[in-house]
C-alpha atoms as a PDB file:
ATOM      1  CA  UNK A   1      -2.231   0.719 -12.439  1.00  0.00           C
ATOM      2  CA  UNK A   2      -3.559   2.867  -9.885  1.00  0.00           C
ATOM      3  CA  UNK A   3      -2.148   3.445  -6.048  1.00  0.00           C
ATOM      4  CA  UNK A   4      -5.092   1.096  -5.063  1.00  0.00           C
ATOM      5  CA  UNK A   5      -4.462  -1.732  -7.728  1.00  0.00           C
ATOM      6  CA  UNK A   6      -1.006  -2.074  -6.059  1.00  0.00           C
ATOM      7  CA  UNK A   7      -2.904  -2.589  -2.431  1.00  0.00           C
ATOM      8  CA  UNK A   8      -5.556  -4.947  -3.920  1.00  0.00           C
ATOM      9  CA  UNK A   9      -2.496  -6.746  -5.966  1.00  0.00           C
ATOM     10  CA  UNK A  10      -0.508  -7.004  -2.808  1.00  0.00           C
ATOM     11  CA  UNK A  11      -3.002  -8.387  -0.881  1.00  0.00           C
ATOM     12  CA  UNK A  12      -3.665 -10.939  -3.358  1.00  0.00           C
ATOM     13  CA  UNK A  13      -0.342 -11.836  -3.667  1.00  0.00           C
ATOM     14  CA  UNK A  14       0.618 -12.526   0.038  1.00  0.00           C
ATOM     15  CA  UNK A  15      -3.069 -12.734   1.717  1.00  0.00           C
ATOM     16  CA  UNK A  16      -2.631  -9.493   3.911  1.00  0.00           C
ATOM     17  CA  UNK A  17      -4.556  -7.072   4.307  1.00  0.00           C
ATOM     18  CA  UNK A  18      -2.926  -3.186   4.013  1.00  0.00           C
ATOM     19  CA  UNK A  19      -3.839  -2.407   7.534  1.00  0.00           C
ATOM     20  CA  UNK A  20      -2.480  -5.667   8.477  1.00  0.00           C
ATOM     21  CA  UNK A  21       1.400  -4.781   6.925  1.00  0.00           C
ATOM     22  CA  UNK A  22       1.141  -1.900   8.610  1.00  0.00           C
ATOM     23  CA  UNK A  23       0.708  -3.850  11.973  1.00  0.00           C
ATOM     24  CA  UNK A  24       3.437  -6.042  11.449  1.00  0.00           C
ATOM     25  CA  UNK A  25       5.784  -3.475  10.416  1.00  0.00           C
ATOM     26  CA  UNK A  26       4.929  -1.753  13.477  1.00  0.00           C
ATOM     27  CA  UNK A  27       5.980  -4.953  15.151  1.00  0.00           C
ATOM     28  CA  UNK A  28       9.205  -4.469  13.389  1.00  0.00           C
ATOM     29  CA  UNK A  29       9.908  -1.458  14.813  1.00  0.00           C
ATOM     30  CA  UNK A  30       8.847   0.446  11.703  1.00  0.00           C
ATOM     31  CA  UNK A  31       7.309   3.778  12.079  1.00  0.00           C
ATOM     32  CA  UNK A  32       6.861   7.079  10.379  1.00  0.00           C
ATOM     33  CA  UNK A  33      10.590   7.693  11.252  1.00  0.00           C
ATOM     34  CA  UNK A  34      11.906   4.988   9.593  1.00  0.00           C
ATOM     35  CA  UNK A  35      13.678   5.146   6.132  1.00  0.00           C
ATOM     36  CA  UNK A  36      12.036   3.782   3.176  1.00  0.00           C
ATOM     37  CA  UNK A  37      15.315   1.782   2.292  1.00  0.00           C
ATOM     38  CA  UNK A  38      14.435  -0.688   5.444  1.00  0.00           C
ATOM     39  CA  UNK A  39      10.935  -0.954   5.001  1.00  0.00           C
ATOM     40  CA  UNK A  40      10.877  -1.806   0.899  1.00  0.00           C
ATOM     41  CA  UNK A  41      13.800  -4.166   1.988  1.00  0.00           C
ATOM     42  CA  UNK A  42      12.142  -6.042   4.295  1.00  0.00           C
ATOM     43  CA  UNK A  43       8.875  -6.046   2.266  1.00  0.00           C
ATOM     44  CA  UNK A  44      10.803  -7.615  -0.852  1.00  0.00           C
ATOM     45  CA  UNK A  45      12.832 -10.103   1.504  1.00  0.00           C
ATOM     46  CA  UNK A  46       9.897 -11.353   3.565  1.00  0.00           C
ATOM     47  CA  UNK A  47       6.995 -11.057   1.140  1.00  0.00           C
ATOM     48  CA  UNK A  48       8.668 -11.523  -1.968  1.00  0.00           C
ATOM     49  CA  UNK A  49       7.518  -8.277  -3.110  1.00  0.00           C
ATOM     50  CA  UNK A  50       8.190  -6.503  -6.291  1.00  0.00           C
ATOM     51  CA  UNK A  51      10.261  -3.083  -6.382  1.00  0.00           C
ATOM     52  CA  UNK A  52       6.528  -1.119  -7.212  1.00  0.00           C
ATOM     53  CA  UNK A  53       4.105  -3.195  -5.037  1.00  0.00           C
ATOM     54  CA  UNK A  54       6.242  -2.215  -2.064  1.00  0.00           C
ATOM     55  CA  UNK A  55       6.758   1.217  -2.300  1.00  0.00           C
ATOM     56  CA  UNK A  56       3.130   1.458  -2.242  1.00  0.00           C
ATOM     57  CA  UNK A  57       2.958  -0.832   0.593  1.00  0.00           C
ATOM     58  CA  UNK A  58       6.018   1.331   2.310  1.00  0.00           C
ATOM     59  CA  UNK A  59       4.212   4.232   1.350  1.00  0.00           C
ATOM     60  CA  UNK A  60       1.267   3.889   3.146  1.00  0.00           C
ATOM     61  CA  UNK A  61       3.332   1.961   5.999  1.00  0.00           C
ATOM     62  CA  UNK A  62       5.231   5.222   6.351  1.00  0.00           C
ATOM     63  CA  UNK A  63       3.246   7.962   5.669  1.00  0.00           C
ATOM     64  CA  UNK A  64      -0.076   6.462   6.139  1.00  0.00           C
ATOM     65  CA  UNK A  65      -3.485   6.368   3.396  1.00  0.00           C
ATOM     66  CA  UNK A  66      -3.687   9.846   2.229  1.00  0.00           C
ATOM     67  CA  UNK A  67      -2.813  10.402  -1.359  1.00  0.00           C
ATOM     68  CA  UNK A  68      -1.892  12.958  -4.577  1.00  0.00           C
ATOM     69  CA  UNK A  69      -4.892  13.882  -5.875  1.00  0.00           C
ATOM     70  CA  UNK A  70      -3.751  14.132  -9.011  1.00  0.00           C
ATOM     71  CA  UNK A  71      -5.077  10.915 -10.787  1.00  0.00           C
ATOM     72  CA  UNK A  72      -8.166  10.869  -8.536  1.00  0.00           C
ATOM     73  CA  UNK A  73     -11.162  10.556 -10.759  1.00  0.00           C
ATOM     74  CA  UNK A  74      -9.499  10.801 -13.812  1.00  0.00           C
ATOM     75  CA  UNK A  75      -9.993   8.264 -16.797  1.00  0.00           C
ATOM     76  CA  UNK A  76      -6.472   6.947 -16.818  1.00  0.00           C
ATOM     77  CA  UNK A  77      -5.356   3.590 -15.914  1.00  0.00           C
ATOM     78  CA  UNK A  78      -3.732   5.516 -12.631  1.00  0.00           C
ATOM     79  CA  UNK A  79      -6.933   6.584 -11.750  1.00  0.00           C
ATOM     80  CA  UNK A  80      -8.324   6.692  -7.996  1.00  0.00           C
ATOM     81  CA  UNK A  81     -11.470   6.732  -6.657  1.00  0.00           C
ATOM     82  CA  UNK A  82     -10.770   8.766  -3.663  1.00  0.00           C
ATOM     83  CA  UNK A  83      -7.064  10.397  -2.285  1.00  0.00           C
ATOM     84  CA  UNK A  84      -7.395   8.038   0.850  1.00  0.00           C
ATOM     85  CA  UNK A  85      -6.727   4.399   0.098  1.00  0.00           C
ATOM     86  CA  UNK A  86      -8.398   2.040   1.378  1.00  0.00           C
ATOM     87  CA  UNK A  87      -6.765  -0.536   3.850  1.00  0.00           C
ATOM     88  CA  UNK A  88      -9.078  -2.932   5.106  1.00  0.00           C
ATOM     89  CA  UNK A  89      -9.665  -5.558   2.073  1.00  0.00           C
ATOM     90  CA  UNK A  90     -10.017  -5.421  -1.484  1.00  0.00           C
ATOM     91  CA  UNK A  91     -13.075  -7.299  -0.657  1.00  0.00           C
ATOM     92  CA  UNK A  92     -14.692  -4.931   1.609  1.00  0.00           C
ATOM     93  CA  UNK A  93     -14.079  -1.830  -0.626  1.00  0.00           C
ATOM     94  CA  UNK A  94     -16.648   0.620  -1.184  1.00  0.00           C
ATOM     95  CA  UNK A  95     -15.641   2.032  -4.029  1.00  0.00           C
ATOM     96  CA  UNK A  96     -15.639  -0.799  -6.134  1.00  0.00           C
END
């Protein structure tokens, strides 16, 4: 599953957009100081999230949509498009 397929799979799941999470955990008090401990905690407890979905979510939460480019454009199932997510709706993507 790619970095993005977690995003898109998230967002499916709860309805919320990536750029949206990151707005509400800003409301939380979450920033780019926070441990990831808190963050994936309150992802799982509130959202019901699994253990991979939100370390994606607290990744990009934390440390914002830049990525590894290491599986970008490669022909593996953890292949990327680009290194910078994309956060504003699976729907809306253009690089679907």
């Amino acid at each position: 599953m790619s970095f993005q397929a977690y995003l898109d799979k998230v967002e499916t799941q709860t309805g919320l957009t990536p750029r949206q999470f990151i707005e509400l955990a800003r409301a939380q008090g979450f920033d780019e100081g926070t441990k990831s401990t808190a963050v994936l905690t309150w992802l799982k407890q509130e959202y019901g999230l699994g253990h991979g979905h939100a370390q994606a979510m607290t990744h990009v939460i934390l440390k914002g949509p830049k990525i590894s480019d290491k599986h970008v454009g490669t022909a593996g199932s953890h292949s990327d498009a680009s290194d910078t997510l994309w956060l504003d709706g699976k729907d809306s993507n253009p690089h679907r």
